[in-house]
PDB file of N, CA and C in Angstrom:
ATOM      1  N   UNK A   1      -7.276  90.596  78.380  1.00  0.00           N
ATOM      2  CA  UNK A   1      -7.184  89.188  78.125  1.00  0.00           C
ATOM      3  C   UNK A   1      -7.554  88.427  79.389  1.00  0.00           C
ATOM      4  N   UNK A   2      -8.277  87.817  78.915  1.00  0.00           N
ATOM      5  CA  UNK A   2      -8.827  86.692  80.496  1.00  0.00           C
ATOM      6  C   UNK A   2      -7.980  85.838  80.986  1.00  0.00           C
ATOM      7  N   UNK A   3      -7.479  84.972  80.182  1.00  0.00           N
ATOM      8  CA  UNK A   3      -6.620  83.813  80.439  1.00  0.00           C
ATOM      9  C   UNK A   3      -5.404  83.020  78.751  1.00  0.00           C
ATOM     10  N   UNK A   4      -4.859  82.144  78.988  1.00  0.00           N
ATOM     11  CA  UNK A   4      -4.148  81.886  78.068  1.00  0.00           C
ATOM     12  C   UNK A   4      -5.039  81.113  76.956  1.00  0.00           C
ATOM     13  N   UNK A   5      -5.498  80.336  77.711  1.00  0.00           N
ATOM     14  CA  UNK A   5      -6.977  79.819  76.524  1.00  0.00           C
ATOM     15  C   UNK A   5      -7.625  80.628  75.824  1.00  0.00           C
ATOM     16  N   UNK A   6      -8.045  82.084  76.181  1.00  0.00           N
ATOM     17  CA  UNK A   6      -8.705  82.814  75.574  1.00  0.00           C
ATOM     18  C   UNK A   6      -7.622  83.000  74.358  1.00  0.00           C
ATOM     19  N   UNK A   7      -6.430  83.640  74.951  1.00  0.00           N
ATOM     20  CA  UNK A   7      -5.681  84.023  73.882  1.00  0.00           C
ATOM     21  C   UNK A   7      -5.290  83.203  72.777  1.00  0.00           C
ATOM     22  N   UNK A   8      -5.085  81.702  73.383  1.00  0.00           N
ATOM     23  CA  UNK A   8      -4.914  80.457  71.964  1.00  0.00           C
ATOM     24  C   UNK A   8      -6.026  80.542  70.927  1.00  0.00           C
ATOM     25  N   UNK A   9      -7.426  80.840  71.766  1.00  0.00           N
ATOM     26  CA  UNK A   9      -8.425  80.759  70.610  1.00  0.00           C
ATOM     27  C   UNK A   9      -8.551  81.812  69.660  1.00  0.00           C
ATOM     28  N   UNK A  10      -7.676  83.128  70.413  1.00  0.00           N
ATOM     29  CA  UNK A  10      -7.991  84.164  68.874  1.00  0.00           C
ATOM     30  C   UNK A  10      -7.094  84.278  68.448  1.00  0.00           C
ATOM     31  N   UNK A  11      -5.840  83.278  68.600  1.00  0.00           N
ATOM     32  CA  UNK A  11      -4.501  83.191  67.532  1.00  0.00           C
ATOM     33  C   UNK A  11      -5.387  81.940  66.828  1.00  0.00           C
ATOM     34  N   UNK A  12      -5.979  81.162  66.952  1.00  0.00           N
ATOM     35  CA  UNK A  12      -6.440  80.670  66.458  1.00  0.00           C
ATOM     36  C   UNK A  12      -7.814  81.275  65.340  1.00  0.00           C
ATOM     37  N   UNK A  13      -8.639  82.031  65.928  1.00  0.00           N
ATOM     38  CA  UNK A  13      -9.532  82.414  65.069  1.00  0.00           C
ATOM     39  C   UNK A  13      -9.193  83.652  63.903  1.00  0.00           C
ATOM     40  N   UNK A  14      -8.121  84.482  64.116  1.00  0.00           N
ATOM     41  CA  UNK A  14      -7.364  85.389  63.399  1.00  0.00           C
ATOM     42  C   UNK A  14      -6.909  84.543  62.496  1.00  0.00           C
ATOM     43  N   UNK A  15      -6.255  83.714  62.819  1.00  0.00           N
ATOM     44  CA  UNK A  15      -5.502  82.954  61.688  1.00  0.00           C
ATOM     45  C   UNK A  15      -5.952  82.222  60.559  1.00  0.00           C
ATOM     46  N   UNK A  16      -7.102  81.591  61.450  1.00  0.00           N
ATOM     47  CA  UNK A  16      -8.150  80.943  60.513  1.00  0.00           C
ATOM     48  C   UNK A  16      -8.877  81.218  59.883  1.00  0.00           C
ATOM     49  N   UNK A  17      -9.778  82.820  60.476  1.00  0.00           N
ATOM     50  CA  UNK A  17     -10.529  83.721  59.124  1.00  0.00           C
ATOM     51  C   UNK A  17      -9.579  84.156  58.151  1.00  0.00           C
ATOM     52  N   UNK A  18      -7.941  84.418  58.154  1.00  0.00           N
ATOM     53  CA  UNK A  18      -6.932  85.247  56.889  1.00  0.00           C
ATOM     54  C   UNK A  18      -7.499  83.977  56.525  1.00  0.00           C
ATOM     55  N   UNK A  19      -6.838  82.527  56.882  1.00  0.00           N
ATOM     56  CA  UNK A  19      -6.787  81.499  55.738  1.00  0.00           C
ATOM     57  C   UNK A  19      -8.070  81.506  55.196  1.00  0.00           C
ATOM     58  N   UNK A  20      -8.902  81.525  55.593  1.00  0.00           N
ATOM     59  CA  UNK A  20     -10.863  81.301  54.986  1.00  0.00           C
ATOM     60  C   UNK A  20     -10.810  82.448  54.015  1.00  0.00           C
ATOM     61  N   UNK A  21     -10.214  83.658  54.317  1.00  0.00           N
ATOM     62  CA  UNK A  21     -10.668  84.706  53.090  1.00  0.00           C
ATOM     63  C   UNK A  21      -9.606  84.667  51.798  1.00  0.00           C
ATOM     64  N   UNK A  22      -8.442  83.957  52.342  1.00  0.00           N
ATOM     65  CA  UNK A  22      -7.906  83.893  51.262  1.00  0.00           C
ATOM     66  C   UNK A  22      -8.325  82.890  50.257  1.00  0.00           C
ATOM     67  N   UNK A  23      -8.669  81.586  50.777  1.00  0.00           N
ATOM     68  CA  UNK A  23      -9.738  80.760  49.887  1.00  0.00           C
ATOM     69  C   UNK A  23     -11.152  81.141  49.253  1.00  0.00           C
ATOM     70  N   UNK A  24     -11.546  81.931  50.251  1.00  0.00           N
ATOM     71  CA  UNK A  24     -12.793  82.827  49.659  1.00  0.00           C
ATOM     72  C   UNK A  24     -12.413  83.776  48.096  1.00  0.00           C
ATOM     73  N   UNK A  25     -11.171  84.446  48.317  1.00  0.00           N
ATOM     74  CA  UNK A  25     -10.533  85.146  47.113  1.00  0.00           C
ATOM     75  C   UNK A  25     -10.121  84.243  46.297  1.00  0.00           C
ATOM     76  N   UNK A  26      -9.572  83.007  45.968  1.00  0.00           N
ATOM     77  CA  UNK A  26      -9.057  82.471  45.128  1.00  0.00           C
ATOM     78  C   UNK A  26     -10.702  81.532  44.538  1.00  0.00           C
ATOM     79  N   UNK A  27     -11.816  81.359  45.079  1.00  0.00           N
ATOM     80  CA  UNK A  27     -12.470  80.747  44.694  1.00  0.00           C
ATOM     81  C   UNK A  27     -13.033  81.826  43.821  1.00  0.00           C
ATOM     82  N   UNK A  28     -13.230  83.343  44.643  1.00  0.00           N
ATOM     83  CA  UNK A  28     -13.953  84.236  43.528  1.00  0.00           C
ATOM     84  C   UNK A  28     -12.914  84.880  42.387  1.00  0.00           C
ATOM     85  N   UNK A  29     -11.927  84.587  42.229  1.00  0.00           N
ATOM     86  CA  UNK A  29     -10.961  84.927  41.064  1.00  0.00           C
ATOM     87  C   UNK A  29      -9.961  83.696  40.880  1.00  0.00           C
ATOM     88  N   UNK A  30     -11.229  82.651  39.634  1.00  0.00           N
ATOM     89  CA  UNK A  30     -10.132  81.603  39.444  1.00  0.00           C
ATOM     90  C   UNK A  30      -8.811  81.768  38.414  1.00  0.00           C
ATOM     91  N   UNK A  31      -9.136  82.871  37.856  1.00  0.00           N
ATOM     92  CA  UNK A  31      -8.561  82.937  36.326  1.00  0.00           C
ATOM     93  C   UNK A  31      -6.990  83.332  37.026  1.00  0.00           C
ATOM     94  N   UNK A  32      -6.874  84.399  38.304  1.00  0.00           N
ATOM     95  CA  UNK A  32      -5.370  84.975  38.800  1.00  0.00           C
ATOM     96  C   UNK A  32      -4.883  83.623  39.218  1.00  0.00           C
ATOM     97  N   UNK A  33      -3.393  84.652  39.434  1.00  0.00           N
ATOM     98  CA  UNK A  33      -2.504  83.265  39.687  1.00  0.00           C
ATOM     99  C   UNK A  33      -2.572  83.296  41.439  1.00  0.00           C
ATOM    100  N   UNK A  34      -2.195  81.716  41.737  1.00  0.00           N
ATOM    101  CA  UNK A  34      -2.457  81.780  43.370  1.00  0.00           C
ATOM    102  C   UNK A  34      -0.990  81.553  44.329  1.00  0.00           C
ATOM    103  N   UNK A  35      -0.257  82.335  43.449  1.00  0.00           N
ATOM    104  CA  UNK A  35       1.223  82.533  44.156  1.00  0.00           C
ATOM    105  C   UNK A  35       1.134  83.433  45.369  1.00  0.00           C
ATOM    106  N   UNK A  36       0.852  84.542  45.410  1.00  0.00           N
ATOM    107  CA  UNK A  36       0.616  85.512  46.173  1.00  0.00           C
ATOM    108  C   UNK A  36      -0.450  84.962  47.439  1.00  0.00           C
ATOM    109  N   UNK A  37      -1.350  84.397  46.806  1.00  0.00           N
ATOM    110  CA  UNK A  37      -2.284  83.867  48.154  1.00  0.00           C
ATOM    111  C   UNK A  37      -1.768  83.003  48.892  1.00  0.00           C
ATOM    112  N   UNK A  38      -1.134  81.736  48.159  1.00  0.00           N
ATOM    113  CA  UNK A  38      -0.590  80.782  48.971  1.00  0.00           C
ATOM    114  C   UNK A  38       0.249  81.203  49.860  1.00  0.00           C
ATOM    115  N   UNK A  39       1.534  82.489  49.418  1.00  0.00           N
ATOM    116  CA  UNK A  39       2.673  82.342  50.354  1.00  0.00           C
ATOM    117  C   UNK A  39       1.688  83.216  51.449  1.00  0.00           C
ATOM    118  N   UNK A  40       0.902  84.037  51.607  1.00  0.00           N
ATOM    119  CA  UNK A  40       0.017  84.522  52.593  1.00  0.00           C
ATOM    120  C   UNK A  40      -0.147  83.001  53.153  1.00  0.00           C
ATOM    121  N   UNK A  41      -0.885  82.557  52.985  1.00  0.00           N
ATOM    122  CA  UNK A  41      -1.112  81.254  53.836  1.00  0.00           C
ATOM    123  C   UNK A  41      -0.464  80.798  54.270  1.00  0.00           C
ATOM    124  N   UNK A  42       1.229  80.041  53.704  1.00  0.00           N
ATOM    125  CA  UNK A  42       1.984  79.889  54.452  1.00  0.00           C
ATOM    126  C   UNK A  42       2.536  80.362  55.356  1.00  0.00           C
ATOM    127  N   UNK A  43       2.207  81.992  55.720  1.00  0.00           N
ATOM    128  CA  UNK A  43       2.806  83.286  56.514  1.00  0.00           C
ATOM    129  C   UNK A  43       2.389  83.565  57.633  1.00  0.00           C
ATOM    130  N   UNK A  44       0.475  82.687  57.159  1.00  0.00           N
ATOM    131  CA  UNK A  44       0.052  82.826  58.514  1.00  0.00           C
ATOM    132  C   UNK A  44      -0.040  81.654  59.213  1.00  0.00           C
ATOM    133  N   UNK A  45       0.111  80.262  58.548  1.00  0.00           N
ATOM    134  CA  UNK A  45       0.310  79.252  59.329  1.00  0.00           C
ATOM    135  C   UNK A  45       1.714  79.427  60.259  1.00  0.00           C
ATOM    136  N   UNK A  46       2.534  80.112  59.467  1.00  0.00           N
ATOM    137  CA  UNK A  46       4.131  79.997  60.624  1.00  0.00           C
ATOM    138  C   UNK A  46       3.883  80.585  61.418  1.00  0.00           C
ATOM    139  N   UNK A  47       3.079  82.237  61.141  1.00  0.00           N
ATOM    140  CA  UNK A  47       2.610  82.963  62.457  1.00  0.00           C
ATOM    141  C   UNK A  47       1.893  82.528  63.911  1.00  0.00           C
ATOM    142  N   UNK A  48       1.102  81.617  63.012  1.00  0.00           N
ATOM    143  CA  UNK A  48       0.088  80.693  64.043  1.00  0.00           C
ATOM    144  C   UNK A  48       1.040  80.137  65.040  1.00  0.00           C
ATOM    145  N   UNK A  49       1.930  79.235  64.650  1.00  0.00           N
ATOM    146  CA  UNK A  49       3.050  78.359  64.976  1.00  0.00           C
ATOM    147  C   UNK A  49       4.454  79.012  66.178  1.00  0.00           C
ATOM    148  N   UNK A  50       4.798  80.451  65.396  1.00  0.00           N
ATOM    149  CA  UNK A  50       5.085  81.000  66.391  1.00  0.00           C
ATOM    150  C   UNK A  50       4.285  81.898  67.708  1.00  0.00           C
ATOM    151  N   UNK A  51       3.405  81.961  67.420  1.00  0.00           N
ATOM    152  CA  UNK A  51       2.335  82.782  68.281  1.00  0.00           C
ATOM    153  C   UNK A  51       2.022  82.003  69.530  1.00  0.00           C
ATOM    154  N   UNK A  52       1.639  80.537  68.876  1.00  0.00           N
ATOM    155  CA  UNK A  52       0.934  79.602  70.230  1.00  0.00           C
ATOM    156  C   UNK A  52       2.807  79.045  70.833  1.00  0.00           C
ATOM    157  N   UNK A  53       3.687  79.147  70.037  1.00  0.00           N
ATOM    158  CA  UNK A  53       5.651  78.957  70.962  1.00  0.00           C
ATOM    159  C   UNK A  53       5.500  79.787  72.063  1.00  0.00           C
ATOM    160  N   UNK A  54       5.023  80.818  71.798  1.00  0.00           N
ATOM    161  CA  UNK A  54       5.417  82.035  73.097  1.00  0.00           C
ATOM    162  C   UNK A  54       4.379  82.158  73.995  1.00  0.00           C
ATOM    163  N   UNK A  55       2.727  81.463  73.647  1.00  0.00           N
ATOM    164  CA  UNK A  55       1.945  81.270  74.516  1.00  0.00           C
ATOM    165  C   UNK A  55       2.249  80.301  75.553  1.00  0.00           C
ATOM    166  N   UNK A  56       2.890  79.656  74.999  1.00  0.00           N
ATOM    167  CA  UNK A  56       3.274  77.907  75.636  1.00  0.00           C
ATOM    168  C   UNK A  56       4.297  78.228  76.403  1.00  0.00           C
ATOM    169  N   UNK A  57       5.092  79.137  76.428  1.00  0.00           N
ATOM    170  CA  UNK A  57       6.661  79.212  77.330  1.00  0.00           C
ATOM    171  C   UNK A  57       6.416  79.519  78.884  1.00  0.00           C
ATOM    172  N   UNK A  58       7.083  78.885  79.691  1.00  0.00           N
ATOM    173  CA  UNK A  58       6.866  78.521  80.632  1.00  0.00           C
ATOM    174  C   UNK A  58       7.748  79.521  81.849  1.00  0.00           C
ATOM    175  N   UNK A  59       7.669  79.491  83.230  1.00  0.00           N
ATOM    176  CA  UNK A  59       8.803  80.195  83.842  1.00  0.00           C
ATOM    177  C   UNK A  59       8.976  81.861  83.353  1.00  0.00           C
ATOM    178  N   UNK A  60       7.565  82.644  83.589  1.00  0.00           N
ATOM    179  CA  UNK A  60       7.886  84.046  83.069  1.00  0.00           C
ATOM    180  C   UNK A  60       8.278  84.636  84.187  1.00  0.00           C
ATOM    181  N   UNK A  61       9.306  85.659  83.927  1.00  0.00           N
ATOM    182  CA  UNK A  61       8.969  87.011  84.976  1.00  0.00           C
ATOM    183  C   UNK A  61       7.589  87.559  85.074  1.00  0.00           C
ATOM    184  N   UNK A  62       7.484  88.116  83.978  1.00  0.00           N
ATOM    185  CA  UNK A  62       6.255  88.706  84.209  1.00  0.00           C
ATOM    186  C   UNK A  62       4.798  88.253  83.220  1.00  0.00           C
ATOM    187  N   UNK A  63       4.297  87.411  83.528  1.00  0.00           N
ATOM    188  CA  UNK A  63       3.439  86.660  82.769  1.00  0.00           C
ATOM    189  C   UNK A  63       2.286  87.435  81.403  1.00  0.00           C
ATOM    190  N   UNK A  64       1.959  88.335  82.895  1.00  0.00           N
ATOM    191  CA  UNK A  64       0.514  89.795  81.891  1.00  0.00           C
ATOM    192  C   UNK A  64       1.518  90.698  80.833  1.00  0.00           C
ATOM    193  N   UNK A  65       2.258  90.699  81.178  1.00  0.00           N
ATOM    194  CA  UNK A  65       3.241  91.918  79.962  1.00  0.00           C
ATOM    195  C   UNK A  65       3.299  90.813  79.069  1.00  0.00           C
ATOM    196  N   UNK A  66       3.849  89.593  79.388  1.00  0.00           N
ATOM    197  CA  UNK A  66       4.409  88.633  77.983  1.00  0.00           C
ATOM    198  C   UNK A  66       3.308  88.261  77.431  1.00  0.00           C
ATOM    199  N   UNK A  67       1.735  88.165  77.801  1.00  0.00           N
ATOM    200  CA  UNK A  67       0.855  87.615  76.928  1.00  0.00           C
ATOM    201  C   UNK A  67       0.296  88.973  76.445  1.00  0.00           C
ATOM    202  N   UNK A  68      -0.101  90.578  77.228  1.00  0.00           N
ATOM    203  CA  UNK A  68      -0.085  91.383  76.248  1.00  0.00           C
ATOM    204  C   UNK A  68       0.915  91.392  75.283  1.00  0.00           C
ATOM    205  N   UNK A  69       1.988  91.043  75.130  1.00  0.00           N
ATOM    206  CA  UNK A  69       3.221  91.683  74.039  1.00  0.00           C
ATOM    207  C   UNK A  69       2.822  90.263  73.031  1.00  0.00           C
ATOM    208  N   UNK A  70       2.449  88.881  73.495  1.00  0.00           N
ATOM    209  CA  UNK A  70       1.523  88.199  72.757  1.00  0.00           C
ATOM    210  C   UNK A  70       0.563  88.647  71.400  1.00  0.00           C
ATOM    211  N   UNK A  71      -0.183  89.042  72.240  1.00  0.00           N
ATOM    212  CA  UNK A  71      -1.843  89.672  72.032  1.00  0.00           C
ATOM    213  C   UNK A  71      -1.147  90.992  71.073  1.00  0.00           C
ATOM    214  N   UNK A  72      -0.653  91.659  71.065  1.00  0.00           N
ATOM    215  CA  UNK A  72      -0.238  92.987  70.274  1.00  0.00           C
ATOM    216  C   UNK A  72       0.253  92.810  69.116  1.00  0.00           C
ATOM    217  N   UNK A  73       1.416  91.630  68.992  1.00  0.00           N
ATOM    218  CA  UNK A  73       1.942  90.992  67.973  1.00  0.00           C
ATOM    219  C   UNK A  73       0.913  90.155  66.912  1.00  0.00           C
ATOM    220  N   UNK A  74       0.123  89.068  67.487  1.00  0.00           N
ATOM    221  CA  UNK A  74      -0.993  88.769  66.792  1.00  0.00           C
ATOM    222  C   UNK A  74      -1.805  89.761  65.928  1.00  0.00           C
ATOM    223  N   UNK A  75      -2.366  91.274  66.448  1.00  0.00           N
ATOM    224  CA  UNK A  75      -2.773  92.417  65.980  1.00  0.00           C
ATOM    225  C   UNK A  75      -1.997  92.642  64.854  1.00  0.00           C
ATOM    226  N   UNK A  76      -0.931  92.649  65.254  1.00  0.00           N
ATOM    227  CA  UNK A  76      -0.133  92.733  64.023  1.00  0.00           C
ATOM    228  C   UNK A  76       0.453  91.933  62.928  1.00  0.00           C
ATOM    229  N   UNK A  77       0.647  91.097  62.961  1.00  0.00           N
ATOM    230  CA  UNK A  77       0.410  89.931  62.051  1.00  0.00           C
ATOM    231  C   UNK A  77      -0.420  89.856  61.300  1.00  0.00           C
ATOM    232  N   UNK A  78      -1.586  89.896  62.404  1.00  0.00           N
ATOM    233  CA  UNK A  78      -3.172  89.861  61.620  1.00  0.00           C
ATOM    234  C   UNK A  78      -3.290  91.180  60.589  1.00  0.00           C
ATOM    235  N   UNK A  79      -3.190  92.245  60.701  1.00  0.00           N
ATOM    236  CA  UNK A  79      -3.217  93.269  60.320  1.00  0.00           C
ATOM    237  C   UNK A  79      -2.359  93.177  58.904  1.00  0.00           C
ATOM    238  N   UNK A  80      -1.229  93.251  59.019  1.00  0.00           N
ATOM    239  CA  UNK A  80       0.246  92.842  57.866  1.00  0.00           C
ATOM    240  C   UNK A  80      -0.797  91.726  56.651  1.00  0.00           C
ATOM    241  N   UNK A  81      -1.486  90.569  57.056  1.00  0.00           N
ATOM    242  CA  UNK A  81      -1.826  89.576  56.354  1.00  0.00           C
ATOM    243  C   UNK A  81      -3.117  90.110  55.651  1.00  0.00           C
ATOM    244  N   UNK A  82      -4.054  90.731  56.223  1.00  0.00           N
ATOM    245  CA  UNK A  82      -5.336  91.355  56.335  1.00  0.00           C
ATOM    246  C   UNK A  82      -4.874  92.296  54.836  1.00  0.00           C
ATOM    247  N   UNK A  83      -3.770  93.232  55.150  1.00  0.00           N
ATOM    248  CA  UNK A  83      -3.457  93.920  54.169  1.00  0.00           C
ATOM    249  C   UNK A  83      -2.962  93.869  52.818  1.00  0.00           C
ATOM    250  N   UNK A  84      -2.325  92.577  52.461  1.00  0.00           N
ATOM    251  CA  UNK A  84      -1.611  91.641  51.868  1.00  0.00           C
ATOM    252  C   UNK A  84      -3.121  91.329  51.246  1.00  0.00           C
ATOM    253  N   UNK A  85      -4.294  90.661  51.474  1.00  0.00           N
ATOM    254  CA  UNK A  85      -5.347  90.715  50.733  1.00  0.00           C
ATOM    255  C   UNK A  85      -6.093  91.338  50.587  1.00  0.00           C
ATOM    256  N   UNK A  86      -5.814  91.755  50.602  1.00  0.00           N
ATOM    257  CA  UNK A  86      -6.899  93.463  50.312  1.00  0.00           C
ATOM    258  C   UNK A  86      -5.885  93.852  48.566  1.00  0.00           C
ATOM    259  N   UNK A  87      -4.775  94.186  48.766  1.00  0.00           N
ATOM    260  CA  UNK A  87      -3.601  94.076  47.655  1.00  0.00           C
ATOM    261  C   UNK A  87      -4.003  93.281  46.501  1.00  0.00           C
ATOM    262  N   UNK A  88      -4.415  92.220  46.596  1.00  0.00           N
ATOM    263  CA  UNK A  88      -4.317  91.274  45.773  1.00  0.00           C
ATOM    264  C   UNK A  88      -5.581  91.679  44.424  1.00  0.00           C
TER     265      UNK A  88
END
């Protein structure tokens, strides 16, 4: 990871391709119901929300461990949500 900016932009771009493919899926299957997609969306907007809390915290011990343990969690999130549509 380069810097904290880098890392805002791919909590940002992770988050924003789940939401894009989940609209991508609900546009190519209008007939299902869009319960399941939405609460994905809502799952990854909170993720988003907590992701950039812990980017933003201030006064670390150790700064590179807390934005890898950042960066790892995002992976995983992303991953959890990723999988969740694929399911659908």
């Amino acid at each position: 990871m380069a810097n904290k900016r880098d890392l805002k932009k791919d909590i940002n771009y992770v988050m924003g391709d789940i939401i894009e493919a989940v609209y991508i899926w609900e546009l190519t299957n209008p007939s299902k119901d869009t319960k399941e997609s939405q609460s994905i969306i809502d799952d990854a907007i909170a993720g988003f929300d907590e992701l950039i809390v812990k980017v933003n915290q201030r006064n670390l011990d150790n700064a590179k461990a807390h934005f890898k343990a950042v960066n790892q969690e995002l992976e995983a999130k992303g991953r959890a949500l990723i999988d969740r549509i694929n399911k659908m």
